[in-house]
N, C-alpha and C. Protein backbone atom coordinates (compact mmCIF):
# COMPACT_ATOMS: atom_id res chain seq x y z
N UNK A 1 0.84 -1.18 0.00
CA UNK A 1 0.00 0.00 0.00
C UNK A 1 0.88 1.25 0.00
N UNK A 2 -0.12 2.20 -1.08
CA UNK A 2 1.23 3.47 -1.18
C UNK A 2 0.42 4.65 -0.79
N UNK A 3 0.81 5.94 -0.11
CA UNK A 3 0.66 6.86 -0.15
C UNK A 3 0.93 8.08 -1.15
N UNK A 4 -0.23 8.92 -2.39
CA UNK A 4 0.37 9.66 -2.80
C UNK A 4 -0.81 11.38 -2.31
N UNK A 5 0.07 12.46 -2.70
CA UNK A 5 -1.08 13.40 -2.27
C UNK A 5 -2.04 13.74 -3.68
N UNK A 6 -3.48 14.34 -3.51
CA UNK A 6 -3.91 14.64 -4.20
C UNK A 6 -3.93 15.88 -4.38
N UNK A 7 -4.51 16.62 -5.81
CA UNK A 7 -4.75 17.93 -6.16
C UNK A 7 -4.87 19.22 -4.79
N UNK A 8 -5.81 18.86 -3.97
CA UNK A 8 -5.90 19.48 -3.05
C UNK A 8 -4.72 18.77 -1.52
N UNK A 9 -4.00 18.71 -2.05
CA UNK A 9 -2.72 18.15 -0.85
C UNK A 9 -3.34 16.70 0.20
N UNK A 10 -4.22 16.45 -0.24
CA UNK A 10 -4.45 15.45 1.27
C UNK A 10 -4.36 14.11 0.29
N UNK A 11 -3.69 13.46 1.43
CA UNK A 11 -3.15 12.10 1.45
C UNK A 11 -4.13 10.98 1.23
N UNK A 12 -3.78 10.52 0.19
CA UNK A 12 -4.74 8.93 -0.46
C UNK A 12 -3.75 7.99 -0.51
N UNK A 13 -4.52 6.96 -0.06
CA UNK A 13 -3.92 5.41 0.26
C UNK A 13 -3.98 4.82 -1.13
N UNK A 14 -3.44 4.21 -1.67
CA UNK A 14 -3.68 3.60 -2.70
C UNK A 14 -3.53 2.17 -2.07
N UNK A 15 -4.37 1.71 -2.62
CA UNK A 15 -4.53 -0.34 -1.77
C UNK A 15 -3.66 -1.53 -3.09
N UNK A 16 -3.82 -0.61 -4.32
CA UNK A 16 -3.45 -1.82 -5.16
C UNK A 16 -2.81 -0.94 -6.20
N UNK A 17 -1.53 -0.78 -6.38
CA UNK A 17 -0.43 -0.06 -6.95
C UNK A 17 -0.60 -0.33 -8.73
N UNK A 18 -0.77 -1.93 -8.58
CA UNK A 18 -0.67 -2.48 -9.87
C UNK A 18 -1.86 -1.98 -10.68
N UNK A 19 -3.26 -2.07 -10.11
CA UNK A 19 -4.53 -1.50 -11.00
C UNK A 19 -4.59 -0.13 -11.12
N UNK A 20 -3.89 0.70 -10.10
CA UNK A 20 -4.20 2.02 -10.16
C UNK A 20 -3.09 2.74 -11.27
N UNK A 21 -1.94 2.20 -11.21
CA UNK A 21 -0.88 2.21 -12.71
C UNK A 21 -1.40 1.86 -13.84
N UNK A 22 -2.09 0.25 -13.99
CA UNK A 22 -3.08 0.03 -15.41
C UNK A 22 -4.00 0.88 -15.63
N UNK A 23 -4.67 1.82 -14.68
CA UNK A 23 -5.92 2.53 -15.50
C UNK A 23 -5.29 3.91 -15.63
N UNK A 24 -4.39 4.08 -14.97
CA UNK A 24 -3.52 5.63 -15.82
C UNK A 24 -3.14 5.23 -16.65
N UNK A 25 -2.61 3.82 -17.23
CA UNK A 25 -2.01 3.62 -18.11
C UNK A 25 -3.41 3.74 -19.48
N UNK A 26 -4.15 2.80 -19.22
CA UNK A 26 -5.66 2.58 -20.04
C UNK A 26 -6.03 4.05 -20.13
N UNK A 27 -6.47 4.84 -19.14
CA UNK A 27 -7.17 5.95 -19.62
C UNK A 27 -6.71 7.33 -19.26
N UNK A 28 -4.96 7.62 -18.99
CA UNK A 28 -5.22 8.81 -18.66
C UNK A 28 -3.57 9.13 -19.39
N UNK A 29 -3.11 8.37 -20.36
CA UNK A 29 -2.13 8.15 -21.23
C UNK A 29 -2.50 8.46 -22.78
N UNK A 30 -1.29 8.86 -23.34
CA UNK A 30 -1.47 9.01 -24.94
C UNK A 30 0.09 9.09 -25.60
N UNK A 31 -0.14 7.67 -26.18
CA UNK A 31 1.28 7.17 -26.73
C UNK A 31 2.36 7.00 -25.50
N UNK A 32 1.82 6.36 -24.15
CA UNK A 32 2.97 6.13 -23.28
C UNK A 32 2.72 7.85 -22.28
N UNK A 33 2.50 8.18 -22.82
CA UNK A 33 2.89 9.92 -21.69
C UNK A 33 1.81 10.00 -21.46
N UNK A 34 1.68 10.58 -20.06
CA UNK A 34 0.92 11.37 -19.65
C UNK A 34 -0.05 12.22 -20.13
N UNK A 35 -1.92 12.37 -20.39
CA UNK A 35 -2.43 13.11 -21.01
C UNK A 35 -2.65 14.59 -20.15
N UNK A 36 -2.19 14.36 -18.90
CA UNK A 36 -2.74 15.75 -17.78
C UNK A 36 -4.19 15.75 -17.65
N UNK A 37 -4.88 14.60 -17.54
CA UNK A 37 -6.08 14.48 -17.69
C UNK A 37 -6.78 14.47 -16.25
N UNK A 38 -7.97 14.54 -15.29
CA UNK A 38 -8.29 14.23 -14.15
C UNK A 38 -8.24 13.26 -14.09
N UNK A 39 -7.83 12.28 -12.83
CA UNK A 39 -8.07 11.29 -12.57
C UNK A 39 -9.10 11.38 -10.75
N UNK A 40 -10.47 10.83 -11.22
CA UNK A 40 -10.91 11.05 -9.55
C UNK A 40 -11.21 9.37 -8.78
N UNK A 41 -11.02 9.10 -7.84
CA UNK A 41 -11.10 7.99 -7.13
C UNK A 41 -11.40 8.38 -5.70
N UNK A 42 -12.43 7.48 -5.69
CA UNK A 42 -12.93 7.77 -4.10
C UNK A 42 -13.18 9.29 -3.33
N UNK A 43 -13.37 9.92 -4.55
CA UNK A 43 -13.62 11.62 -3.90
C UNK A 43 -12.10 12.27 -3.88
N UNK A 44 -11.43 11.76 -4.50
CA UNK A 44 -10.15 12.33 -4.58
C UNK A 44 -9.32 12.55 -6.21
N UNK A 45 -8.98 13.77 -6.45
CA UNK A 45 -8.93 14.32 -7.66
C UNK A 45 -7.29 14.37 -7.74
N UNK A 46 -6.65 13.73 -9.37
CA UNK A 46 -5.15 13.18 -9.75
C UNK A 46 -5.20 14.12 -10.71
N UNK A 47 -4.00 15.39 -11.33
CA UNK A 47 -4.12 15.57 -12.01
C UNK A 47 -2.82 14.53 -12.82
N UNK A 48 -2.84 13.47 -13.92
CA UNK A 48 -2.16 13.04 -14.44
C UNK A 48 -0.92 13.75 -15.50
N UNK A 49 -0.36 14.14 -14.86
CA UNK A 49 0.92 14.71 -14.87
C UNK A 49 2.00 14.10 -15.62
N UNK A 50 2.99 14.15 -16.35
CA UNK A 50 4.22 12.98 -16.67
C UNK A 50 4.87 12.77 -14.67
N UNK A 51 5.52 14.21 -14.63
CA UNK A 51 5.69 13.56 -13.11
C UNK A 51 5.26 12.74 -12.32
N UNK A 52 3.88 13.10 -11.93
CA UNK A 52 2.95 11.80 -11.23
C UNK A 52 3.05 10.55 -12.23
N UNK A 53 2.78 10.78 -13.34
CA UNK A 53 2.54 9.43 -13.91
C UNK A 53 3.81 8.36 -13.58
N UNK A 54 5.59 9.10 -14.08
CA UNK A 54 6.30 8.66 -13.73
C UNK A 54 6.57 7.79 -12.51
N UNK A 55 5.82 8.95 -11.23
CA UNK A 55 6.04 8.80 -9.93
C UNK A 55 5.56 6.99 -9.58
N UNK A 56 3.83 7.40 -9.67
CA UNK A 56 3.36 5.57 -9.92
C UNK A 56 4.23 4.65 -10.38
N UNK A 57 4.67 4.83 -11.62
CA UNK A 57 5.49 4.33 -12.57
C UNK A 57 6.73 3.49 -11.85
N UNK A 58 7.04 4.19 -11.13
CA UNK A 58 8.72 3.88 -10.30
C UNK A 58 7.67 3.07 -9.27
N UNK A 59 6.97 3.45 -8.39
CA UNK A 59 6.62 2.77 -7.20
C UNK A 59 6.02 1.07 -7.42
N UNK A 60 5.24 1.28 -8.65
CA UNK A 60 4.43 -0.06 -9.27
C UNK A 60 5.72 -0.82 -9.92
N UNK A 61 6.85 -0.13 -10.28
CA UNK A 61 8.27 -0.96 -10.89
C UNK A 61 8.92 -1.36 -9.61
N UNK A 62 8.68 -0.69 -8.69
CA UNK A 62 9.40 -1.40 -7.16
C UNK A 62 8.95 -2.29 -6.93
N UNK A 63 7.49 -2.02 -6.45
CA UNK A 63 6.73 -3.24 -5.79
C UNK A 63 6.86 -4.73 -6.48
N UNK A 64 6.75 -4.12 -8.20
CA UNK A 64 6.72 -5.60 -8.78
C UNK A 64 8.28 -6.60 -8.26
N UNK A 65 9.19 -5.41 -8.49
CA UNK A 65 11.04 -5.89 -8.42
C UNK A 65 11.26 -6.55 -7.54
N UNK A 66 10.47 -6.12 -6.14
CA UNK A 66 10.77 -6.76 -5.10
C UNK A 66 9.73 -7.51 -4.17
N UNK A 67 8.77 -8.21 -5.47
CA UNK A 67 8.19 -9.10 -4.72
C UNK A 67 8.50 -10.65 -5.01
């Protein structure tokens, strides 16, 4: 389980690293990058960023590396 902040600074749990990477990947991507698109979950607003996207990116490449 990961912690990242949202749009408005407060802290969201993410429970499952791997699905929440596939659906930025599925719907908030274009050609691999980042669209800067909203992403909202559970009342909490992502703006999909390359940074953020990256950010997931590295954490969902950890988790997998070192399980």
């Amino acid at each position: 389980m990961h912690y990242v902040l949202d749009n408005n600074r407060k802290k969201y749990l993410i429970k499952d690293i791997n699905n929440f990477f596939q659906h930025l990947m599925n719907f908030h991507t274009n050609q691999g990058k980042a669209d800067n698109s909203i992403h909202e979950e559970n009342g909490y607003y992502f703006t999909v960023t390359q940074e953020f996207f990256e950010k997931i990116k590295e954490i969902c490449n950890s988790k997998n590396n070192n399980s």
